[in-house]
N, C-alpha and C. Protein backbone atom coordinates (compact mmCIF):
# COMPACT_ATOMS: atom_id res chain seq x y z
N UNK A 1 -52.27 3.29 -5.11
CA UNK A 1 -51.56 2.83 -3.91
C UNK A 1 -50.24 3.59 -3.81
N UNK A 2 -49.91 4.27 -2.62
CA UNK A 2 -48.77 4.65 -2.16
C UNK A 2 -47.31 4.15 -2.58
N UNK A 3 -46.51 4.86 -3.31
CA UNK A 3 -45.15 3.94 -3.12
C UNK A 3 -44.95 3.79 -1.74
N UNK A 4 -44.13 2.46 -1.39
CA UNK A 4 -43.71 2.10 -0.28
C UNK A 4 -42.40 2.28 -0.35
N UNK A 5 -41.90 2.29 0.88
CA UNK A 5 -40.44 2.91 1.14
C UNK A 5 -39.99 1.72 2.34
N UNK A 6 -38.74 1.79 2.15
CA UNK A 6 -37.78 0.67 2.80
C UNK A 6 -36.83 1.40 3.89
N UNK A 7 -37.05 1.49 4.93
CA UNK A 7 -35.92 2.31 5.94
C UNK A 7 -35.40 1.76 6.71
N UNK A 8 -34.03 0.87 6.36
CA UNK A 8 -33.73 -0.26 7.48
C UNK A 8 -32.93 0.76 8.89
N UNK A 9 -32.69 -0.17 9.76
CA UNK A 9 -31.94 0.35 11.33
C UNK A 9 -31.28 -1.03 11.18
N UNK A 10 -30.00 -0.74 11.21
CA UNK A 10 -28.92 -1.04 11.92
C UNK A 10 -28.95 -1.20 13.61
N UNK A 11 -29.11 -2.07 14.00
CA UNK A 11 -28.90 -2.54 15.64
C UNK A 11 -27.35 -3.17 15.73
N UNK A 12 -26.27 -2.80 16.83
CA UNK A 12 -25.88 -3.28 17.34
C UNK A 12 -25.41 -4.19 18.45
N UNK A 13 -26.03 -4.98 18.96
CA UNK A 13 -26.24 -5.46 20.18
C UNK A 13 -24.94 -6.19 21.26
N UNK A 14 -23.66 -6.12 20.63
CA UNK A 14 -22.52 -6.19 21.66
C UNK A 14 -21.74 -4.84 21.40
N UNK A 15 -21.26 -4.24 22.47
CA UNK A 15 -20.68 -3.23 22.68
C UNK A 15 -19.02 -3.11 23.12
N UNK A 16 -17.88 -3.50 22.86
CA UNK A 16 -16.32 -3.42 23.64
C UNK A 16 -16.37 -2.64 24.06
N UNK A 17 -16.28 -2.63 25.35
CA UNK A 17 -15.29 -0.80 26.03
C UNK A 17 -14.34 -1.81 27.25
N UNK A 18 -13.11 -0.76 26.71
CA UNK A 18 -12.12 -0.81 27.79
C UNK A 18 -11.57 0.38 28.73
N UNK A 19 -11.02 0.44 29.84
CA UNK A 19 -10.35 1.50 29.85
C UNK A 19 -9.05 1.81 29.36
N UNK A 20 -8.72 3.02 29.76
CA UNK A 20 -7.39 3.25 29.48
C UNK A 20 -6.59 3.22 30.12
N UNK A 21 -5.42 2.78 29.64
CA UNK A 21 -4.10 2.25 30.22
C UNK A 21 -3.36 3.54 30.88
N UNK A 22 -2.66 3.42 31.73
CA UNK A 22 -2.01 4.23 32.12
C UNK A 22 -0.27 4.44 30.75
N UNK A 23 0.50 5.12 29.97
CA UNK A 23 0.88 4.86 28.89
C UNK A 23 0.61 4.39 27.95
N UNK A 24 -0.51 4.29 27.64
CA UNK A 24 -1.37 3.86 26.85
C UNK A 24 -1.66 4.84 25.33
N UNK A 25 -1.90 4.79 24.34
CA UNK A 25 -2.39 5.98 23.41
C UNK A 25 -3.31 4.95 23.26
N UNK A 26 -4.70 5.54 23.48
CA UNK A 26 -5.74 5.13 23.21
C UNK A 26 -6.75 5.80 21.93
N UNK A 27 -7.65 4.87 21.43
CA UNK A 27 -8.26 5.44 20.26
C UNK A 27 -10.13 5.86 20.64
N UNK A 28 -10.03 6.17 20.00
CA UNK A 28 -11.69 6.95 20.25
C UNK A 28 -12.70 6.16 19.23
N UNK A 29 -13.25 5.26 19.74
CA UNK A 29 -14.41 4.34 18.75
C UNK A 29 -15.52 5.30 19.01
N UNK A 30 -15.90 5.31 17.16
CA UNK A 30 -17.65 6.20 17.00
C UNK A 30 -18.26 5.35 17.93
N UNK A 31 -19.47 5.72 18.41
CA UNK A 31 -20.66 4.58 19.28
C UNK A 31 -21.52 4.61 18.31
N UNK A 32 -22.00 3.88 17.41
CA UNK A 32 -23.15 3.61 16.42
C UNK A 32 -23.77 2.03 16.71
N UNK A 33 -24.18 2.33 18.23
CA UNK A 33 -25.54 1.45 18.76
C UNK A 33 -26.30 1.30 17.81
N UNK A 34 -26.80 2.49 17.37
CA UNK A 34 -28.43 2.10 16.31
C UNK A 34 -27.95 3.50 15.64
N UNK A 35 -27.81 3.21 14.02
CA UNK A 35 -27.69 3.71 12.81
C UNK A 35 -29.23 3.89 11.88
N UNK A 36 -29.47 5.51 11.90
CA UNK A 36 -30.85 5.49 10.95
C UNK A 36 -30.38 5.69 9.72
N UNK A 37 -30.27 4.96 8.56
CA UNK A 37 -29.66 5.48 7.62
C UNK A 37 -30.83 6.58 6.84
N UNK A 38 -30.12 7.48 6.20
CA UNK A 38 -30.67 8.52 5.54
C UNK A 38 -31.55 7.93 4.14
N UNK A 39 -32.37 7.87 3.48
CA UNK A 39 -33.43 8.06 2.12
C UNK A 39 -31.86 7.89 1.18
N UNK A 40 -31.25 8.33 1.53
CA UNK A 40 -30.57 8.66 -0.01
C UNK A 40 -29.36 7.06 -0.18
N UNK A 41 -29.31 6.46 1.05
CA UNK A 41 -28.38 5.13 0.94
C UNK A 41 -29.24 3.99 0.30
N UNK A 42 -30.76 4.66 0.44
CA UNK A 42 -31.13 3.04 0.08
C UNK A 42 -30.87 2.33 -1.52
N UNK A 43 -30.71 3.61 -2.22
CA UNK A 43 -30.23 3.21 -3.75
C UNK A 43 -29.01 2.80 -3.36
N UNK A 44 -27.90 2.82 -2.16
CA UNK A 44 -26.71 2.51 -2.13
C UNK A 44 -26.55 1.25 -1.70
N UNK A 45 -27.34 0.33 -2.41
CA UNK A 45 -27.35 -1.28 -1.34
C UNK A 45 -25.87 -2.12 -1.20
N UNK A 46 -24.94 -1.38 -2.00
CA UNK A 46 -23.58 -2.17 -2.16
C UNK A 46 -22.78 -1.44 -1.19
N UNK A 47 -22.79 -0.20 -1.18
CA UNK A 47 -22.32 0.32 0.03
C UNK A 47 -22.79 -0.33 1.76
N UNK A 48 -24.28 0.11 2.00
CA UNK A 48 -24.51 -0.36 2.92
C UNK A 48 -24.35 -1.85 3.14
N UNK A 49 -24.14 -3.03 2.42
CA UNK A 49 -23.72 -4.32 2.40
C UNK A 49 -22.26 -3.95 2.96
N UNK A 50 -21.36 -3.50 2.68
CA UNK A 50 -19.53 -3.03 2.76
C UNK A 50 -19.70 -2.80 3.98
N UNK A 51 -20.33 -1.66 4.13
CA UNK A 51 -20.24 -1.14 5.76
C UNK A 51 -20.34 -1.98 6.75
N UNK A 52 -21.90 -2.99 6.59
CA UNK A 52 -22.13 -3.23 7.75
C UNK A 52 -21.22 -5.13 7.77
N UNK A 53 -21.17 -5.86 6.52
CA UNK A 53 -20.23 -6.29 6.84
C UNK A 53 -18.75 -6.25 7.52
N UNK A 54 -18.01 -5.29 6.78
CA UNK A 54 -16.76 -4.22 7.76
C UNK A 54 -17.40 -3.80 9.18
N UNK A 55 -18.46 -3.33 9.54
CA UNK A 55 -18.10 -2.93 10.99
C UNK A 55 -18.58 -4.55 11.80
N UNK A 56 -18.98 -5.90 11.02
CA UNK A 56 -19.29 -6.97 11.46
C UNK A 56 -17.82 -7.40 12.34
N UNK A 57 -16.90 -7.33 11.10
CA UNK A 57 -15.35 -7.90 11.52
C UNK A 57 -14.96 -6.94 12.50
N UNK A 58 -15.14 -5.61 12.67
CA UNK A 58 -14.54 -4.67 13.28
C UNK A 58 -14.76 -4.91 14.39
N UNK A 59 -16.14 -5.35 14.73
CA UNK A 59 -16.50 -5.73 16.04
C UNK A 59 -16.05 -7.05 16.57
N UNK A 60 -15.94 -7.82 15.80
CA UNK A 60 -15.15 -9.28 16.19
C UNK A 60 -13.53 -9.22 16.20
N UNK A 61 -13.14 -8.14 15.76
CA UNK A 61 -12.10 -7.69 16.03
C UNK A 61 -10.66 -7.85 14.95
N UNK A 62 -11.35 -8.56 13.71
CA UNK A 62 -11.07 -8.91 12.65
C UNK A 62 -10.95 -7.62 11.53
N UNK A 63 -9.98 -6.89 11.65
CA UNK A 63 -9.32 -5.72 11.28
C UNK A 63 -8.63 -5.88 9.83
N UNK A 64 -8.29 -6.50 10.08
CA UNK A 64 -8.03 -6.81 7.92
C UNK A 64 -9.18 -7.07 6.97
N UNK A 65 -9.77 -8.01 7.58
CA UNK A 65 -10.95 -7.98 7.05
C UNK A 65 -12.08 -7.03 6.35
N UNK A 66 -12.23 -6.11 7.79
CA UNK A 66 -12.87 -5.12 8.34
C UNK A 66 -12.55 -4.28 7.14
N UNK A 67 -11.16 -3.72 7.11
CA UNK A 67 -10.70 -2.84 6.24
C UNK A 67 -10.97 -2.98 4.70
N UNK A 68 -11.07 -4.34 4.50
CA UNK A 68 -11.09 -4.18 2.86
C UNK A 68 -12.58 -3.81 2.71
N UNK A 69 -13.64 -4.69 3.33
CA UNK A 69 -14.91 -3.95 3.24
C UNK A 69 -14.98 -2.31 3.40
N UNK A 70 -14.64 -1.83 4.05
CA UNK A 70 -14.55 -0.29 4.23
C UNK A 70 -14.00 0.46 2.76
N UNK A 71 -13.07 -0.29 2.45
CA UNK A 71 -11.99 0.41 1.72
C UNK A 71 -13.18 -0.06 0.17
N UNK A 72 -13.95 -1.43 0.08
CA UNK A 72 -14.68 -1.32 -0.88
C UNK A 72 -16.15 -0.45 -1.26
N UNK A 73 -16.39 -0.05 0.28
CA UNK A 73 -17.63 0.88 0.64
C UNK A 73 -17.00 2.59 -0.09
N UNK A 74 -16.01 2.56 0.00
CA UNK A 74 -15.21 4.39 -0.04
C UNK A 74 -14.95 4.08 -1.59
N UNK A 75 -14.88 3.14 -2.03
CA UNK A 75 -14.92 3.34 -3.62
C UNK A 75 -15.86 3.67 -4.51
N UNK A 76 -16.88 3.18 -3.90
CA UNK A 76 -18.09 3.52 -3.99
C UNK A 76 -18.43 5.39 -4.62
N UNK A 77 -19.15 5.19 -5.80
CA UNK A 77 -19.83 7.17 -5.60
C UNK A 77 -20.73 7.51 -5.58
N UNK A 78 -21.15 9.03 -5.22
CA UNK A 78 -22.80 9.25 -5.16
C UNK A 78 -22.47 8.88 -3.39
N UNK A 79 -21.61 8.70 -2.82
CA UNK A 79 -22.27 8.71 -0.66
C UNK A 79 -22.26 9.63 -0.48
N UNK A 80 -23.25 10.11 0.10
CA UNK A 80 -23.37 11.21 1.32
C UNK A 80 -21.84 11.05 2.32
N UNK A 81 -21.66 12.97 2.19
CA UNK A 81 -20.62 12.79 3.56
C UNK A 81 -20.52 12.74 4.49
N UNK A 82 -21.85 12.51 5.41
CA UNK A 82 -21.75 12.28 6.40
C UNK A 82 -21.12 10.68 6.87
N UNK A 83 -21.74 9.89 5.92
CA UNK A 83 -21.78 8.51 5.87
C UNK A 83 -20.27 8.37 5.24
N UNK A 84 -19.67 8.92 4.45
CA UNK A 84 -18.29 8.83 4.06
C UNK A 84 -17.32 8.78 5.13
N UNK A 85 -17.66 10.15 5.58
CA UNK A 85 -17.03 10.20 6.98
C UNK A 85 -16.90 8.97 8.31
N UNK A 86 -17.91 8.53 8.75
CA UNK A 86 -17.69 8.10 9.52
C UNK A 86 -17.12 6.19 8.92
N UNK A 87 -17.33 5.86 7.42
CA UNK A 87 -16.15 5.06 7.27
C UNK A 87 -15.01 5.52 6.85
N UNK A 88 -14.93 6.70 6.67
CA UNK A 88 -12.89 6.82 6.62
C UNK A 88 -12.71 6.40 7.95
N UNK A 89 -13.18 7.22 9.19
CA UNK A 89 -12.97 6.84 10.70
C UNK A 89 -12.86 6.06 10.85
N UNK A 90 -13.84 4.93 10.76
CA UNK A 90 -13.83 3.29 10.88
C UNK A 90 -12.48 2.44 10.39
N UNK A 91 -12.66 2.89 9.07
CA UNK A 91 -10.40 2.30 8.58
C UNK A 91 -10.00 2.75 9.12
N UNK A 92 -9.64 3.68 9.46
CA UNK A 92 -8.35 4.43 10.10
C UNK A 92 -8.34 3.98 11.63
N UNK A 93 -9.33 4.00 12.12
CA UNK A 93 -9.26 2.98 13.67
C UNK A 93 -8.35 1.70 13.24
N UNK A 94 -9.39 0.92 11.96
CA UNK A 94 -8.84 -0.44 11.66
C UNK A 94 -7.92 -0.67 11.28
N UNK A 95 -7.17 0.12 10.81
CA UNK A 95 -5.67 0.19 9.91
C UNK A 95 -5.04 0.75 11.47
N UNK A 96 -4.96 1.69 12.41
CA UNK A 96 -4.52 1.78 13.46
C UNK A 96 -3.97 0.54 14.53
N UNK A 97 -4.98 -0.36 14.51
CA UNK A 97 -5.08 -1.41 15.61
C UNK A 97 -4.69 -2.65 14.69
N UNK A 98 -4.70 -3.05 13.30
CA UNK A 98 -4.07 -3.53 12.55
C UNK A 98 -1.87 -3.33 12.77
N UNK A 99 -1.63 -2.14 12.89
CA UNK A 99 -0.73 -1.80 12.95
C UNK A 99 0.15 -2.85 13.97
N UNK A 100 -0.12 -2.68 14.59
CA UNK A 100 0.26 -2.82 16.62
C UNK A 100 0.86 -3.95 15.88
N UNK A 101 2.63 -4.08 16.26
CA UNK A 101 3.44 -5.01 16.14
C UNK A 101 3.96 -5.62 15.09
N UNK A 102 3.12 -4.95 13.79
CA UNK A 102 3.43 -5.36 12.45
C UNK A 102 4.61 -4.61 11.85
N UNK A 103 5.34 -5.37 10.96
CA UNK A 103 6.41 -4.54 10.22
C UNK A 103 5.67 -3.50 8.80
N UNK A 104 4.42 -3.46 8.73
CA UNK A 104 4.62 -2.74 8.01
C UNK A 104 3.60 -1.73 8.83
N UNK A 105 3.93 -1.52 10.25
CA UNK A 105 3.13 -0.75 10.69
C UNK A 105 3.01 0.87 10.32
N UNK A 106 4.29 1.24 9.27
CA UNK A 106 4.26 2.74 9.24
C UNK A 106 3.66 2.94 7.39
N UNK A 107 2.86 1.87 7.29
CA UNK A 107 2.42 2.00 5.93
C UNK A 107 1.13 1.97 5.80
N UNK A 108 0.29 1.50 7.37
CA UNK A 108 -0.61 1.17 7.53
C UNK A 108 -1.01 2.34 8.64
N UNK A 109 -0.09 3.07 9.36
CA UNK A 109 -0.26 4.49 9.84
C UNK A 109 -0.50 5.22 8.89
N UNK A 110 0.34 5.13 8.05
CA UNK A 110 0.06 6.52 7.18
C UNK A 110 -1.32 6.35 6.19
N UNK A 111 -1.88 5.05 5.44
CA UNK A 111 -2.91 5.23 5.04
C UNK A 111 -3.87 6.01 6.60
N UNK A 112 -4.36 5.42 7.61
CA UNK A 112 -4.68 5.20 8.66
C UNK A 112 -4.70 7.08 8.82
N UNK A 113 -3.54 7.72 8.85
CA UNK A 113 -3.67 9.28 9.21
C UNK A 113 -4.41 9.96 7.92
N UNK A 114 -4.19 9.31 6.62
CA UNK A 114 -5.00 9.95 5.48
C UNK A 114 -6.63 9.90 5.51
N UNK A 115 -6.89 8.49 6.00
CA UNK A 115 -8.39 8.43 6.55
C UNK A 115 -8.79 9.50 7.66
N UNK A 116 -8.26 9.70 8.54
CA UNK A 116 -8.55 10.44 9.93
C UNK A 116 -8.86 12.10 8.81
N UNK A 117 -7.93 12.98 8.00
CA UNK A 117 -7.51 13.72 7.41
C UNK A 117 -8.57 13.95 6.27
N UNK A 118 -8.82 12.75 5.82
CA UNK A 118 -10.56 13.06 5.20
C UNK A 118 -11.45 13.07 5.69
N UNK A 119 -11.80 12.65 7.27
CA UNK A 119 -12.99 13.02 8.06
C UNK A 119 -12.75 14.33 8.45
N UNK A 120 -11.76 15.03 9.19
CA UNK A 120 -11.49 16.30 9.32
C UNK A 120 -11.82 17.28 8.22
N UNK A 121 -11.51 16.98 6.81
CA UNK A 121 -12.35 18.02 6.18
C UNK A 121 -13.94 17.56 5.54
N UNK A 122 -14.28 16.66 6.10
CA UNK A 122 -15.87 17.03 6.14
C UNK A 122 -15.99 17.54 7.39
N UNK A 123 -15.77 17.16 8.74
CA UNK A 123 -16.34 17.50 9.79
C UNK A 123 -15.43 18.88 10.24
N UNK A 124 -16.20 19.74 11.28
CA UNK A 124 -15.52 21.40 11.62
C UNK A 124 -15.79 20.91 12.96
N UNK A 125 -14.96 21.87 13.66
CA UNK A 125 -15.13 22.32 15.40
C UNK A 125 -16.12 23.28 15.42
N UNK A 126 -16.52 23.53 14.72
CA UNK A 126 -17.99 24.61 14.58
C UNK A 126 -19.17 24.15 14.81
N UNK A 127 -19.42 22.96 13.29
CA UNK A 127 -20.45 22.37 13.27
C UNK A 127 -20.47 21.28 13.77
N UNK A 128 -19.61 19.96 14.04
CA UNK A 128 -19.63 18.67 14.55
C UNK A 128 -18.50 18.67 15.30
N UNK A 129 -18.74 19.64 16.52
CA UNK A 129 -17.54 19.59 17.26
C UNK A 129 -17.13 18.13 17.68
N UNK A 130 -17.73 17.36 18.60
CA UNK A 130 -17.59 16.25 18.98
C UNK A 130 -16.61 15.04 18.01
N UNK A 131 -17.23 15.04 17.05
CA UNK A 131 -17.15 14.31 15.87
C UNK A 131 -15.46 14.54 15.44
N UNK A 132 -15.53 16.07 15.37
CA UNK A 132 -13.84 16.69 14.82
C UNK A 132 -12.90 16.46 16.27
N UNK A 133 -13.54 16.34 17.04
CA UNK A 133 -12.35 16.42 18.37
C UNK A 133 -12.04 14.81 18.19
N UNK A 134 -12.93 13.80 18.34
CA UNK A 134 -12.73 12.66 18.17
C UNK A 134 -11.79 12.44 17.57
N UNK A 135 -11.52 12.94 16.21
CA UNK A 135 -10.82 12.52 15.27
C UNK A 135 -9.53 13.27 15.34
N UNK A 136 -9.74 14.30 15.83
CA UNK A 136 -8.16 15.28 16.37
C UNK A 136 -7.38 13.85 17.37
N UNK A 137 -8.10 13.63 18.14
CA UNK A 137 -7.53 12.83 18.98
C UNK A 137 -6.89 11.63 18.34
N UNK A 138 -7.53 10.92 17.54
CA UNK A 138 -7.50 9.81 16.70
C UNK A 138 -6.06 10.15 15.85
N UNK A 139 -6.52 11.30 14.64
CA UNK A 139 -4.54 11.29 14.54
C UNK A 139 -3.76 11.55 15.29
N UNK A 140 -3.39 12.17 16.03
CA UNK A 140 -3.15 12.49 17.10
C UNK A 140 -2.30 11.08 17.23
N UNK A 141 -2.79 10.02 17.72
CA UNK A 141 -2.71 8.88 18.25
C UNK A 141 -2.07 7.91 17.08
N UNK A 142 -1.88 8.00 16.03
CA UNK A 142 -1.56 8.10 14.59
C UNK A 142 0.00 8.62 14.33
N UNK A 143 0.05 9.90 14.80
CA UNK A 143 1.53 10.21 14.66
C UNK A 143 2.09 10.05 16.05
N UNK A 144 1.41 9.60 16.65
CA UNK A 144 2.28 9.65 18.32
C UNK A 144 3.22 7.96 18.07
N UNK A 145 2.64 7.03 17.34
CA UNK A 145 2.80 5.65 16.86
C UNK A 145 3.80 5.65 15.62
N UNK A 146 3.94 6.52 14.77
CA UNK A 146 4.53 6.63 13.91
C UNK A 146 5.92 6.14 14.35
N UNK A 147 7.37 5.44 13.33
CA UNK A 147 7.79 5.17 13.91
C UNK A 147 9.05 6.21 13.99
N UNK A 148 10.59 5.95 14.39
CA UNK A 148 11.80 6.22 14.78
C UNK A 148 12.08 7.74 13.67
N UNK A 149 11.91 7.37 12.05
CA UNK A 149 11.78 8.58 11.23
C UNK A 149 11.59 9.97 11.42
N UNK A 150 11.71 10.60 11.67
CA UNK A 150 10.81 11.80 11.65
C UNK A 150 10.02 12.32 13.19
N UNK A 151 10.80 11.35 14.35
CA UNK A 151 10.11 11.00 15.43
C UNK A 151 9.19 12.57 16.06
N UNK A 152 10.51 13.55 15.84
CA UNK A 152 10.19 14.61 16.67
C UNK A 152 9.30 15.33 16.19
N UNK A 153 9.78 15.17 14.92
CA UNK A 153 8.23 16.28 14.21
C UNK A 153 6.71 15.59 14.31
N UNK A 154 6.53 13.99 14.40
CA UNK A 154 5.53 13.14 14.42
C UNK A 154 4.70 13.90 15.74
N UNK A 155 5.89 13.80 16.83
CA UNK A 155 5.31 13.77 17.83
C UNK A 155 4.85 15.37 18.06
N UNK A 156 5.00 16.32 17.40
CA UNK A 156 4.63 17.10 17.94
C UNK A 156 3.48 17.58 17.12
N UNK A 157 2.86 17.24 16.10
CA UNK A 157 2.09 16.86 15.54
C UNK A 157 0.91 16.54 16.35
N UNK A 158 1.18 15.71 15.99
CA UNK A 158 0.47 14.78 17.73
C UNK A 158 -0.04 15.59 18.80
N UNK A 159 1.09 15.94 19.33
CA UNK A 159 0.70 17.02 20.47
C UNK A 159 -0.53 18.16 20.05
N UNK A 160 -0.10 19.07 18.70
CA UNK A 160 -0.81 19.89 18.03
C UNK A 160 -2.43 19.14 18.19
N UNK A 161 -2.90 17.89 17.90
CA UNK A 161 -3.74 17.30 17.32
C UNK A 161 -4.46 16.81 18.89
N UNK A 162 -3.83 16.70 20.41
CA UNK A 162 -4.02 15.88 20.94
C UNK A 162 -4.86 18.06 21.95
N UNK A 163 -3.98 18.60 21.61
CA UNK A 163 -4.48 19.97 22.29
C UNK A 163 -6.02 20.69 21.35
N UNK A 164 -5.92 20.47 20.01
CA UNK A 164 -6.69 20.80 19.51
C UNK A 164 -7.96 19.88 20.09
N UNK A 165 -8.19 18.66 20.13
CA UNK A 165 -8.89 17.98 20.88
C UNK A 165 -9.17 18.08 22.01
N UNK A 166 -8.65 18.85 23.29
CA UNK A 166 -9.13 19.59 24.14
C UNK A 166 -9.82 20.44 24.06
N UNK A 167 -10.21 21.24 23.59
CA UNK A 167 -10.50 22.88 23.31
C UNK A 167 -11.88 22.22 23.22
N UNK A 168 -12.54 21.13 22.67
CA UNK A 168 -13.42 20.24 22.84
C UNK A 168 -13.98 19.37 24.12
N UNK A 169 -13.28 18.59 23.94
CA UNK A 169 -12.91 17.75 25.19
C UNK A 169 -12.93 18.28 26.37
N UNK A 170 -13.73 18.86 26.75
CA UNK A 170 -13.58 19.69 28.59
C UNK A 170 -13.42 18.65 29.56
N UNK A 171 -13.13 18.87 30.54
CA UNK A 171 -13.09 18.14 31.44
C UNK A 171 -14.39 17.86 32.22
N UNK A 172 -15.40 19.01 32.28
CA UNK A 172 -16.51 19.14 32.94
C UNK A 172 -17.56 18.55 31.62
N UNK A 173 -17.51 18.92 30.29
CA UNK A 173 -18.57 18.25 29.49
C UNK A 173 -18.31 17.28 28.73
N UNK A 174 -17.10 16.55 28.63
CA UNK A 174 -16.56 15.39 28.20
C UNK A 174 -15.67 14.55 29.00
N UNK A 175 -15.63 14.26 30.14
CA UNK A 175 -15.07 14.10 31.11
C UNK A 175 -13.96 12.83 30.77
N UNK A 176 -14.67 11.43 30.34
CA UNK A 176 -14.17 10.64 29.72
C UNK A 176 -13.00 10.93 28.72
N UNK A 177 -13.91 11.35 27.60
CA UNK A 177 -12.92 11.78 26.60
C UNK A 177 -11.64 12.56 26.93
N UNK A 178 -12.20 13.87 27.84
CA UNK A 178 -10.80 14.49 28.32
C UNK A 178 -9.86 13.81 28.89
N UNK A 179 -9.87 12.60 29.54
CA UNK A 179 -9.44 11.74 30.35
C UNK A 179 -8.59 11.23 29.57
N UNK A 180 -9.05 10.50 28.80
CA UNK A 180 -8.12 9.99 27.49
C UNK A 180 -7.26 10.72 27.00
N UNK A 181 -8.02 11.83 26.01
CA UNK A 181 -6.91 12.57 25.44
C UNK A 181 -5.87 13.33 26.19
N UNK A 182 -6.16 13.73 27.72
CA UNK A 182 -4.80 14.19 28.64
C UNK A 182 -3.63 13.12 28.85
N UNK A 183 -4.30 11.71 28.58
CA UNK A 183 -3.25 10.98 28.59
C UNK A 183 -2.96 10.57 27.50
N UNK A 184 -2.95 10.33 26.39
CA UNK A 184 -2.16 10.61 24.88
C UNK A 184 -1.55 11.89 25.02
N UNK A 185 -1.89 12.91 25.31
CA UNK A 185 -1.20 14.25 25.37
C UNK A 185 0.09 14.02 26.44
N UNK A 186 -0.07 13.50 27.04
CA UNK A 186 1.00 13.31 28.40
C UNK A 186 1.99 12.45 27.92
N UNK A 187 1.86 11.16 27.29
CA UNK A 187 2.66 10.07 26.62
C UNK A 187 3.24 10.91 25.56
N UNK A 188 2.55 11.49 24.64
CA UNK A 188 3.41 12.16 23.70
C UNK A 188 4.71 13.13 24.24
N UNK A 189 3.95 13.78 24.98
CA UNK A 189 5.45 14.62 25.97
C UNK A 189 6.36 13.82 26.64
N UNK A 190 5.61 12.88 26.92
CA UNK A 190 6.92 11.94 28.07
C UNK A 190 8.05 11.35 26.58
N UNK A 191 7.27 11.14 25.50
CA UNK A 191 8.23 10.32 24.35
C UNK A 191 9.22 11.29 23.55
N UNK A 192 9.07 12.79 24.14
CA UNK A 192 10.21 13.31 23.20
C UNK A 192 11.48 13.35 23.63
N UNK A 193 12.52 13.68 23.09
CA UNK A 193 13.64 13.58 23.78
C UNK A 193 13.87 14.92 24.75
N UNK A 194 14.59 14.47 25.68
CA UNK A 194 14.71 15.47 26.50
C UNK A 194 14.91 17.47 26.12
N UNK A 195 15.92 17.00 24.75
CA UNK A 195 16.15 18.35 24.14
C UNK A 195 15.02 19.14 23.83
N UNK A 196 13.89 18.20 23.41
CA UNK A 196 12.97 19.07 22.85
C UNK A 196 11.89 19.67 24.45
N UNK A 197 11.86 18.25 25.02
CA UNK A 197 11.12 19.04 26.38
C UNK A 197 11.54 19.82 26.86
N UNK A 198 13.07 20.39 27.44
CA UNK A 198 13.36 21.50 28.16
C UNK A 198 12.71 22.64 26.99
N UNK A 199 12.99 22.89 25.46
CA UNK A 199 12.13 23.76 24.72
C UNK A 199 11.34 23.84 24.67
N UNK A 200 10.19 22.96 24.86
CA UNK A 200 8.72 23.26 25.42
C UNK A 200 8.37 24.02 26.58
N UNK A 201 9.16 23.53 27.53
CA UNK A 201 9.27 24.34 28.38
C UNK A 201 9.74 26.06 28.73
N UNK A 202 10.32 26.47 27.86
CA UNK A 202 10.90 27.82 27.57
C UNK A 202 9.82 28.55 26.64
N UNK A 203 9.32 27.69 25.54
CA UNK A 203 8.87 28.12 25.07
C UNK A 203 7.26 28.42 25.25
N UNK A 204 7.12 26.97 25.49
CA UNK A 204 5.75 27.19 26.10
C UNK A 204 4.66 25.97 25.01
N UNK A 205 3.71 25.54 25.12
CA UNK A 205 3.12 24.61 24.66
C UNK A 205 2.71 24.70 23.23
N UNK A 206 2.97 23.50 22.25
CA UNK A 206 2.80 23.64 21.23
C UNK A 206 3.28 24.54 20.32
N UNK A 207 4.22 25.67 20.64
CA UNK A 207 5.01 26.25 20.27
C UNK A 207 6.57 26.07 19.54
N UNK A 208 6.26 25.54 18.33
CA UNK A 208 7.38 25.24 17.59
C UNK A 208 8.13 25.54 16.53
C-alpha cells in the first residue's frame, strides 16, 4: 500500500480592505486567501500551528497576540524561505499597527523595519518583484512613522524605499498599489522640513 500523504489548504474566508486615507501612510497586507503549503512544512506542524494561529489574531485584529505567535513560528529551524518570508512580513505589519499611539512605538518600529529587512533579502526585484515592492513600500512606511530622532534622515529613507517601490508599482500594471505608494511618497515629502524640500528641489529626487 502506498504511503499516504497529508496536504492541508489554508482557507481564509473574511477578507479587511480599506481604502486609503488621504495623509494617510498606508501598509500593504500579503492577500493569502488560500495558502498551498509546500511537502516540506508538513514535518513543520509547530510552525504551521504559530502561523495560522498568528494570522487568526491578525485578522481579528489582535496584533500582540498575533505577534508572539509569529515571533514563535521564526524561532523555529529547518523553514523554507519562502514561508519565512512572508512571516517576517506578517510581524512587521503587526508590530507596525501595534505601534499607532503607543509609547513604545519606536521600539516596536524598529523591530517592525528589521522584519521588513529580512524579507528584502530573501525576496529580489528580479525574481519576486511584486513581493519586494510590497515590502519597499512597507518600510518605507516604517521610517516615515519613526519618531522626532533622526527625523530627516528617517524620512528620506522612506522616500528612497517609497521610489524604489515604484519602479514596480506602475501605474498602468499596479494601479492600486501605485496609488498608495504615491501617497506615502507624497506624505513623506510634505513631512520634511522646509529646508530640506527647497534641496530636493535643487537637487532633484532622492538625491542626498
Amino acid at each position: 500500500m502506498a504511503e499516504s500523504k497529508f496536504h492541508p489548504r489554508i482557507t481564509i474566508v473574511s477578507e479587511l480592505k480599506r481604502p486609503v486615507i488621504a495623509g494617510e501612510y498606508a501598509l500593504a497586507v500579503q492577500d493569502i486567501s488560500q495558502i498551498n503549503l509546500p511537502t516540506e512544512l508538513i514535518s513543520q506542524p509547530i510552525f504551521l500551528a504559530h502561523f495560522c494561529l498568528g494570522y487568526s489574531q491578525f485578522d481579528m485584529g489582535r496584533h500582540r497576540q498575533a505577534i508572539e505567535h509569529f515571533r514563535s513560528a521564526l524561532a523555529l529551524q529547518g523553514i523554507p524561505e519562502s514561508e519565512l518570508a512572508g512571516t517576517h512580513s506578517f510581524t512587521g505589519i503587526a508590530l507596525g499597527l501595534l505601534s499607532q499611539g503607543q509609547k513604545e512605538a519606536p521600539e516596536y518600529l524598529t523591530e517592525s523595519i528589521h522584519h521588513f529587512e529580512a524579507v528584502l533579502a530573501i525576496y529580489s526585484e528580479k525574481l519576486t518583484p511584486q513581493d519586494w515592492a510590497m515590502t519597499q513600500n512597507n518600510l518605507g512606511v516604517d521610517y516615515g512613522k519613526l519618531p522626532a530622532r533622526d527625523r530627516v534622515t528617517n524620512l528620506r529613507k522612506a522616500i528612497d524605499c517609497f521610489e524604489a517601490a515604484l519602479r514596480v508599482q506602475t501605474e498602468t500594471a499596479f494601479p492600486h498599489d501605485w496609488a498608495m505608494t504615491q501617497n506615502n511618497l507624497g506624505n513623506a515629502y510634505s513631512d520634511l522640513p522646509r529646508s530640506e524640500e527647497r534641496r530636493v528641489g535643487k537637487e532633484g529626487r532622492s538625491r542626498w
